[in-house]
Protein backbone atom coordinates (compact mmCIF):
# COMPACT_ATOMS: atom_id res chain seq x y z
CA UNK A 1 6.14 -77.33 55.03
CA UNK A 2 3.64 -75.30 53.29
CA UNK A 3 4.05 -73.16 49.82
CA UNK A 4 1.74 -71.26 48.55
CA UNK A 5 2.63 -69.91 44.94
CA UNK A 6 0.92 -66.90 43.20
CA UNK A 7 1.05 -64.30 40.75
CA UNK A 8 0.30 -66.42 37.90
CA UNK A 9 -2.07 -65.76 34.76
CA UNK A 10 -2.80 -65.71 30.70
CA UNK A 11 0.02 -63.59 28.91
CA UNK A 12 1.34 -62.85 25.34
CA UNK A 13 4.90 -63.09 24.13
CA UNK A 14 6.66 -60.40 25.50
CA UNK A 15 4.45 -59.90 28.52
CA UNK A 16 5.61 -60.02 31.89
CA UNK A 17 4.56 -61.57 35.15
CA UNK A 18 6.22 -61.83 38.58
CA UNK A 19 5.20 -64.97 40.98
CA UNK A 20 5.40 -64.98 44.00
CA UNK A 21 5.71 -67.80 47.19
CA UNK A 22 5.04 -67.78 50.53
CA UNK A 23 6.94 -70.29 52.37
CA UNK A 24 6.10 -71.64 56.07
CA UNK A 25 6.33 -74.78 58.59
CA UNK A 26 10.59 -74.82 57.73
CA UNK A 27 12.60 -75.80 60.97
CA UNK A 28 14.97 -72.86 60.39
CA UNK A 29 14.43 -69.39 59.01
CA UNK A 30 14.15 -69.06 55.31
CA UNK A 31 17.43 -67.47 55.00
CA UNK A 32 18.98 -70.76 55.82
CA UNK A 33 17.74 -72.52 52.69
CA UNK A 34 18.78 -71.99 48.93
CA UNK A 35 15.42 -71.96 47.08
CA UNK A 36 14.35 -72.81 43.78
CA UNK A 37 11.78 -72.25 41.22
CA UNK A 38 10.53 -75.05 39.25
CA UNK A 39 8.04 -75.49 36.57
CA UNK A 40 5.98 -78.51 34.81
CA UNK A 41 4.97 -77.84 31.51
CA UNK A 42 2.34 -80.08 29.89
CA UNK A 43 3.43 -83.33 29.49
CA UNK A 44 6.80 -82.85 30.22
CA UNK A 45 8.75 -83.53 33.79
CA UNK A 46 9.36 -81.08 36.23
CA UNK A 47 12.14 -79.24 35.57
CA UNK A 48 14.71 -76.71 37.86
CA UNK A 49 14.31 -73.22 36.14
CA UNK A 50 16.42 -70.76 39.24
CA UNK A 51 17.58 -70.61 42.47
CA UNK A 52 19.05 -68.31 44.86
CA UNK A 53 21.48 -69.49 47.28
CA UNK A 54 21.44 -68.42 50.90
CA UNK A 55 23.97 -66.04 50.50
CA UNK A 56 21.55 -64.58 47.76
CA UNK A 57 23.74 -66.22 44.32
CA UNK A 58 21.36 -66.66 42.07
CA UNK A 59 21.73 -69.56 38.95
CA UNK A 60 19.44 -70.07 35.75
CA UNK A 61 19.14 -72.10 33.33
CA UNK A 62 19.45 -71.13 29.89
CA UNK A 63 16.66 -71.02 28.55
CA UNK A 64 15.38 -68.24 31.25
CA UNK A 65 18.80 -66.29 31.76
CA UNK A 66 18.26 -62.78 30.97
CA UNK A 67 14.60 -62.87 30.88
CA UNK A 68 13.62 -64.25 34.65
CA UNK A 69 15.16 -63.11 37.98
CA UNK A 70 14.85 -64.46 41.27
CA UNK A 71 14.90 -62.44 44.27
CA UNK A 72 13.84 -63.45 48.10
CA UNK A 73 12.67 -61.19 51.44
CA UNK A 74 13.61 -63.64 54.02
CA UNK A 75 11.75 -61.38 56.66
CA UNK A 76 8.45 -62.11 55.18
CA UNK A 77 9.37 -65.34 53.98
CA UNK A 78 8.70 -64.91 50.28
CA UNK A 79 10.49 -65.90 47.50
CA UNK A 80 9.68 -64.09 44.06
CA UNK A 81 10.66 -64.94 40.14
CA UNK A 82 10.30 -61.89 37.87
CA UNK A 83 9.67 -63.04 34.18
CA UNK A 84 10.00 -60.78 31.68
CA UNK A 85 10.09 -61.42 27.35
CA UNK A 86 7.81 -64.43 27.93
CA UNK A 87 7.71 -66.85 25.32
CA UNK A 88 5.03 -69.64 24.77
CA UNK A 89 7.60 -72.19 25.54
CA UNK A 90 7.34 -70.48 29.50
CA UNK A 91 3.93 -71.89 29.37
CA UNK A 92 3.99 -74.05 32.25
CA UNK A 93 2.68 -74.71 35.96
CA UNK A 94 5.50 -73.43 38.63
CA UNK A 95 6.07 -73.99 41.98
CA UNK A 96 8.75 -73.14 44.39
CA UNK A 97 10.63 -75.30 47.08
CA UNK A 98 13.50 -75.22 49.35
CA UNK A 99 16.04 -76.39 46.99
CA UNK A 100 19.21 -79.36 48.74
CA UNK A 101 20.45 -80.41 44.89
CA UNK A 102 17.57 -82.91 43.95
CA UNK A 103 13.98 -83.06 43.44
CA UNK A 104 11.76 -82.07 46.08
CA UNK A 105 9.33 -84.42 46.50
CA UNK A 106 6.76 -82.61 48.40
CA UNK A 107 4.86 -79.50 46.46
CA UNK A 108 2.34 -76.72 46.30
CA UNK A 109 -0.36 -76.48 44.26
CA UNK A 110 1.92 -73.98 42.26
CA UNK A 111 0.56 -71.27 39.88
CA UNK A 112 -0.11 -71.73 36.27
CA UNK A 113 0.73 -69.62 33.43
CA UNK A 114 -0.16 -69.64 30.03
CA UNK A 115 1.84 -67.68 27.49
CA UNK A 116 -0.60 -67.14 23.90
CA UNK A 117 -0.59 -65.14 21.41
């Protein structure tokens, strides 16, 4: 399994970003797997922050719902997460993995952003 995440960067509050992953090496075609988004901030654990399902439901968790989206193009086997009104608290290295209901244990290198004013 490989993941390379992207799309990362410096931002202020209220700035938005979009990240992107490409996904390869899965036994099945991406649109088999529910996929999350995750994200470590400094010296905190790695937390679940949205996934899409494989029928394309999508969950949050609060602290992002209404400000980040998740969307996926299974033919080119990216998964995206759209972040808009970031806040400092977003600051945080995120990756994305194929998501089964508990922590992946194998990651990217995942893309960092930093949200400043």
């Amino acid at each position: 399994l490989q993941l390379v995440e992207s799309g990362g960067g410096l931002a202020q509050p209220g700035d938005s970003l979009r990240l992107s992953c490409v996904v390869s090496g899965l036994a099945l075609n991406l649109d088999y797997y529910s996929i999350g988004w995750f994200r470590q901030a400094p010296g905190k654990e790695r937390e679940l922050v949205a996934t899409i399902a494989r029928g394309g439901a999508k969950d949050y968790i609060p602290a992002v719902e209404g400000r980040f989206t998740i969307s996926r193009d299974n033919a080119e086997n990216k998964i995206f997460l759209q972040m808009n009104s970031l806040q400092p608290e977003d600051t945080a290295v995120y990756y994305c993995n194929p998501y089964r209901g508990t922590m992946p244990t194998s990651w990217g290198q995942g893309t960092q952003v930093s949200v400043t004013a």
